[in-house]
C-alpha atoms as a PDB file:
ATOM      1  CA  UNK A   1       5.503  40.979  50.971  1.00  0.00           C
ATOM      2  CA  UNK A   2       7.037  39.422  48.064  1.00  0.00           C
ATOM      3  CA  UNK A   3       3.715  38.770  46.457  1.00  0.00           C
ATOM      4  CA  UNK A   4       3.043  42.046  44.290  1.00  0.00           C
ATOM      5  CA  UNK A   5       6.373  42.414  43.278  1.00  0.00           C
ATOM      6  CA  UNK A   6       5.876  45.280  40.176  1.00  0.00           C
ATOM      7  CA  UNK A   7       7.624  44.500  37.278  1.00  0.00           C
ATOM      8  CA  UNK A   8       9.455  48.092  37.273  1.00  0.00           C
ATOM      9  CA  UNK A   9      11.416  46.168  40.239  1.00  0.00           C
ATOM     10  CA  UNK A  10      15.036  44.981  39.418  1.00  0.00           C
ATOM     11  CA  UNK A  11      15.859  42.148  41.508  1.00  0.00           C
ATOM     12  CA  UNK A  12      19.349  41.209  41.766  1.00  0.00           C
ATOM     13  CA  UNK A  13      20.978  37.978  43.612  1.00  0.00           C
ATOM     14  CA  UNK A  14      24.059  37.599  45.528  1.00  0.00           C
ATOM     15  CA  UNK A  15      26.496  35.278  43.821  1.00  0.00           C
ATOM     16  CA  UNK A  16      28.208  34.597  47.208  1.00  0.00           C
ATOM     17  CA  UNK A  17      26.905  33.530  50.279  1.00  0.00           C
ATOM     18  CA  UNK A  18      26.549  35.771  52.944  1.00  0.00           C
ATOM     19  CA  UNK A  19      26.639  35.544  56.869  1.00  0.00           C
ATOM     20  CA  UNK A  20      22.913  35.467  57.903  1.00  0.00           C
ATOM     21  CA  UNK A  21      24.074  37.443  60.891  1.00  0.00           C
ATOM     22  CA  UNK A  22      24.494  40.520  58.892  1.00  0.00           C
ATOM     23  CA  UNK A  23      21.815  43.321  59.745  1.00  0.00           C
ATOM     24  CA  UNK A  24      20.713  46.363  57.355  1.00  0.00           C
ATOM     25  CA  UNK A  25      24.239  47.644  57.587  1.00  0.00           C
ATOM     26  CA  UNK A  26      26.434  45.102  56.689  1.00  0.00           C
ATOM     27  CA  UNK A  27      24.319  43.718  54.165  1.00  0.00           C
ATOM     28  CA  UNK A  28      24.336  47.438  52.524  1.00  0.00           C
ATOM     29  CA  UNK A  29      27.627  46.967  52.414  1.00  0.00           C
ATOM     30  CA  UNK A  30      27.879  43.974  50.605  1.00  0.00           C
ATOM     31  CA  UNK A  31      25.574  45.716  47.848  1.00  0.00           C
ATOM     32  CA  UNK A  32      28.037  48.735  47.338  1.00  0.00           C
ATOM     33  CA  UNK A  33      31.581  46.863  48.411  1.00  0.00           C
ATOM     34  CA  UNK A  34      30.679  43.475  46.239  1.00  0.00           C
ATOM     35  CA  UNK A  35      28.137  44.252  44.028  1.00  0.00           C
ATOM     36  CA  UNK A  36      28.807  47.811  43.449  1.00  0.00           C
ATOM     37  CA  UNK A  37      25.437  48.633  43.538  1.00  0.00           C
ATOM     38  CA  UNK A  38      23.304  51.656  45.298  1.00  0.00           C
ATOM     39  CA  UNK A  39      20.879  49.982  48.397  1.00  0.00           C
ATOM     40  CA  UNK A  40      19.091  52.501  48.096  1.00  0.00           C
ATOM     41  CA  UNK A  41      17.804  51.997  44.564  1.00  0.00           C
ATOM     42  CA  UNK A  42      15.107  50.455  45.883  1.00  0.00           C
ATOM     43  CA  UNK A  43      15.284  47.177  43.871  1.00  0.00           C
ATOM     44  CA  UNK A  44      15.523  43.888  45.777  1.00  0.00           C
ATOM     45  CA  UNK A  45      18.734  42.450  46.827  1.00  0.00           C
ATOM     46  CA  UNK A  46      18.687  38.383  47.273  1.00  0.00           C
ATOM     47  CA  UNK A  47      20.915  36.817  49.595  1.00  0.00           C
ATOM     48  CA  UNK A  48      21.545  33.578  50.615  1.00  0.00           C
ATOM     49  CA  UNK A  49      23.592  31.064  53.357  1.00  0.00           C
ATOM     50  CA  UNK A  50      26.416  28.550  53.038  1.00  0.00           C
ATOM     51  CA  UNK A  51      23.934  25.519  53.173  1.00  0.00           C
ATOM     52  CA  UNK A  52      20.823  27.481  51.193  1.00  0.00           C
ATOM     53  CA  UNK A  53      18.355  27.130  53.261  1.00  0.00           C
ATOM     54  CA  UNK A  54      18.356  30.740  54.625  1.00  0.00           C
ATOM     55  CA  UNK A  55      17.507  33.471  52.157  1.00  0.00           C
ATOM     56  CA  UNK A  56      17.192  37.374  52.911  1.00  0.00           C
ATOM     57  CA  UNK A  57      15.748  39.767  50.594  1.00  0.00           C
ATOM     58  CA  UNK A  58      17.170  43.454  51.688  1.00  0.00           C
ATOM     59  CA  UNK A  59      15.260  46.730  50.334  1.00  0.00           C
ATOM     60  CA  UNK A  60      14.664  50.206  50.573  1.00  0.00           C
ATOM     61  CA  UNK A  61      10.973  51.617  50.968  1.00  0.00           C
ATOM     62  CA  UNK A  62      10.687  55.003  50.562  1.00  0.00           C
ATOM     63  CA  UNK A  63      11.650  55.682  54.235  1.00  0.00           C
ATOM     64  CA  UNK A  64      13.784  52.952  55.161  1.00  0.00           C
ATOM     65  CA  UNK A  65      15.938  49.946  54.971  1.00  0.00           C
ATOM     66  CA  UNK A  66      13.291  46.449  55.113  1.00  0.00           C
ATOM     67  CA  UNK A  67      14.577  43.244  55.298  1.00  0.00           C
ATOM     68  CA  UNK A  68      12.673  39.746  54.411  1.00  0.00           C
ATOM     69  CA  UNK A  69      13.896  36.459  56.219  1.00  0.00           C
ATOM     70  CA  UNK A  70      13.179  32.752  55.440  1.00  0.00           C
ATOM     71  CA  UNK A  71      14.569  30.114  56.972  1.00  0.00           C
ATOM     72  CA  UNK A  72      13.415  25.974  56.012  1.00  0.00           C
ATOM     73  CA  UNK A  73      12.418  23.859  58.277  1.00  0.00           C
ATOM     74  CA  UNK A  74      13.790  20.902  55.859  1.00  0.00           C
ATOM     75  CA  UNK A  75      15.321  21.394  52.541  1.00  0.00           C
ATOM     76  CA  UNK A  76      17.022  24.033  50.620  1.00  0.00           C
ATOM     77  CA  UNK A  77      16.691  26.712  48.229  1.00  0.00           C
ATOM     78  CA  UNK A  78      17.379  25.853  44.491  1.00  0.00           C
ATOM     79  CA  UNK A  79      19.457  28.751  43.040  1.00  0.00           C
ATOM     80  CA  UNK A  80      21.129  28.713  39.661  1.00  0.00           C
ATOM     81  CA  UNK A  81      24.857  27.550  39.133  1.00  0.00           C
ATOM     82  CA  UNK A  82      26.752  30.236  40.188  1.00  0.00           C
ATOM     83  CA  UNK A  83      30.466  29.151  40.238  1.00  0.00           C
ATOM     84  CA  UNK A  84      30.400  30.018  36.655  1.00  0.00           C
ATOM     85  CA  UNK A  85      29.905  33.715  36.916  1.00  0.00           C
ATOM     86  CA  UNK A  86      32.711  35.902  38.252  1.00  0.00           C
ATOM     87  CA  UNK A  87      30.513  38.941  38.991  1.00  0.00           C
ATOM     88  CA  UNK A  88      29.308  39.494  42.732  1.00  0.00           C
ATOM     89  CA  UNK A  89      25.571  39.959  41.357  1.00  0.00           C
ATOM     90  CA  UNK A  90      23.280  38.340  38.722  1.00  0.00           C
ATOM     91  CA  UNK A  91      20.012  39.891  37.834  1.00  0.00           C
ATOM     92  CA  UNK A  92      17.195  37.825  37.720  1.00  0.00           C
ATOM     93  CA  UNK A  93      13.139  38.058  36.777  1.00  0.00           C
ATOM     94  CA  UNK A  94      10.055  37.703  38.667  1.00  0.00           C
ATOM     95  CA  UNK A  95       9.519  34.520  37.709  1.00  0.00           C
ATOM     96  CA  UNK A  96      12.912  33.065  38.621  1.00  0.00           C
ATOM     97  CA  UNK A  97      13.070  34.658  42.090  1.00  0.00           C
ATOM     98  CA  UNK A  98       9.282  32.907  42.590  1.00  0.00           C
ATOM     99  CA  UNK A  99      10.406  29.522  41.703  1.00  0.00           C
ATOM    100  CA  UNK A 100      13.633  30.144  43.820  1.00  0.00           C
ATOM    101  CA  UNK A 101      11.250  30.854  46.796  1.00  0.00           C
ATOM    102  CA  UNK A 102       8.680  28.076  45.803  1.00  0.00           C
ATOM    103  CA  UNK A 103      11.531  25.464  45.843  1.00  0.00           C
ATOM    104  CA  UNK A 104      11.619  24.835  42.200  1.00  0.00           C
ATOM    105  CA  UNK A 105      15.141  22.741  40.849  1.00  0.00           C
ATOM    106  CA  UNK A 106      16.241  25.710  37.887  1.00  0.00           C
ATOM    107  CA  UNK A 107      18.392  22.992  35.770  1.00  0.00           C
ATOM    108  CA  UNK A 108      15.569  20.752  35.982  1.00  0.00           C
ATOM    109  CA  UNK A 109      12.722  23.143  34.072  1.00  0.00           C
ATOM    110  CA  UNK A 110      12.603  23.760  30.646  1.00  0.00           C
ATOM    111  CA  UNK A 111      10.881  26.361  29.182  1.00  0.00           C
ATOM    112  CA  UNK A 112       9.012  27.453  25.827  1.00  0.00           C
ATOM    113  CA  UNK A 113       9.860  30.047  24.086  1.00  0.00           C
ATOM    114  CA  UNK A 114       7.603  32.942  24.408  1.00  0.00           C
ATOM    115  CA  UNK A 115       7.707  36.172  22.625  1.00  0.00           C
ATOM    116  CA  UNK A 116       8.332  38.984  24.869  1.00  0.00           C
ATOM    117  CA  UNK A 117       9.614  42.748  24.665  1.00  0.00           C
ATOM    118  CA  UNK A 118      12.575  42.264  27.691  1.00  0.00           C
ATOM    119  CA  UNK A 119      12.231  45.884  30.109  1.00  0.00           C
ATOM    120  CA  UNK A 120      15.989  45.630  30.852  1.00  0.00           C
ATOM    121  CA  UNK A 121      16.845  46.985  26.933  1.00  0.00           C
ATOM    122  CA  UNK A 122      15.694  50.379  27.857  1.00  0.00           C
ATOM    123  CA  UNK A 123      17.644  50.130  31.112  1.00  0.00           C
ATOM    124  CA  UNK A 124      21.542  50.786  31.341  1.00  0.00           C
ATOM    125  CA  UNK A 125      22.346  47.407  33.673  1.00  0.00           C
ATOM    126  CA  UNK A 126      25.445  48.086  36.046  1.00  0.00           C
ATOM    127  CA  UNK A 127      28.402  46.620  34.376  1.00  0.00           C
ATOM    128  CA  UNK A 128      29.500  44.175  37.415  1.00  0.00           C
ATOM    129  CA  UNK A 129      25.906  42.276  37.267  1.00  0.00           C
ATOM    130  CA  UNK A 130      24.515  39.578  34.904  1.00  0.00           C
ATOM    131  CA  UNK A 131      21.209  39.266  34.221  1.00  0.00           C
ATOM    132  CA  UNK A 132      19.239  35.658  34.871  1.00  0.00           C
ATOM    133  CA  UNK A 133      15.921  35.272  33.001  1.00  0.00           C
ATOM    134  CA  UNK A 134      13.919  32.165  33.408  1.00  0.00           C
ATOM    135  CA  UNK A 135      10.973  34.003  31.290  1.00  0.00           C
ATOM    136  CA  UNK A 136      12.727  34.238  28.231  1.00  0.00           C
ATOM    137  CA  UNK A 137      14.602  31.203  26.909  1.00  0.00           C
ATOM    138  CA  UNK A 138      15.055  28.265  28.554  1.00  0.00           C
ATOM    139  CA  UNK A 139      16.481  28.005  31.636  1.00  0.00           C
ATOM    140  CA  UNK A 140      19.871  26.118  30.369  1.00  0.00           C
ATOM    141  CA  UNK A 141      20.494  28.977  28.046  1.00  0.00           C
ATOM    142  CA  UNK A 142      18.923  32.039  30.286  1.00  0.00           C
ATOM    143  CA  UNK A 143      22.588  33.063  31.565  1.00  0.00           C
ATOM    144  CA  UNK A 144      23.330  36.329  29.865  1.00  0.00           C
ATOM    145  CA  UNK A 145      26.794  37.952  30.008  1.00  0.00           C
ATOM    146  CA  UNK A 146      26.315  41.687  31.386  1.00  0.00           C
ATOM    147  CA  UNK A 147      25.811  44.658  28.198  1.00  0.00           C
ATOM    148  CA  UNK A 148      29.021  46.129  28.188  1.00  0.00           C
END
């Protein structure tokens, strides 16, 4: 599922963690009560447990409400430091959300700096989210405050 992601797709992640019991309605209401965003958007919406090694990824296709589910066997997810950030949602690339998934430590990568035109400038970003981007500056420096 997550495979072709397009890169029209916002993805945003849940700065909290959520109660993995939650179903299509109660996590739709943790987009619009917490992140004030719309579910229905479209985009994907990360969420993750207390201990991190649950994540569910909550979208809307065309006709309906989908949810993806991973749990580890052994292990946890590696998400970014998020005490720092006082909004309920940061949004992140492609690229981050795969090495999320693929188990990759974020404060332990660095990487080079690439020229590249960023899609979210012709975008009006909600004003309660941050944006994450592991693809362009490195990933010690890739937490952006939120355009104002």
């Amino acid at each position: 599922m997550l495979n072709p992601i397009s890169n029209q797709l916002r993805i945003f992640l849940c700065t909290q963690p959520a109660d993995m019991r939650k179903n299509f309605h109660g996590l739709s209401g943790l987009i619009r009560k917490s992140m004030m965003l719309d579910p229905f958007s479209g985009h994907l919406f990360v969420f993750r447990n207390q201990r991190s090694d649950r994540l569910k990824v909550l979208y809307f296709d065309s006709d309906g409400f989908a949810i993806w589910y991973k749990m580890l066997q052994r292990g946890t997810f590696r998400f970014p430091d998020l005490k720092n950030y006082s909004s309920a949602g940061l949004e992140i690339d492609h690229s981050t959300l795969r090495l999320i998934l693929d188990g990759i430590d974020l404060s332990t990568i660095r990487r080079q700096h690439r020229f590249r035109i960023n899609p979210s400038t012709n975008m009006t970003q909600p004003q309660n989210t941050q944006f994450i981007s592991g693809a362009y500056t490195p990933l010690e420096q890739n937490f952006v405050a939120a355009k104002q």
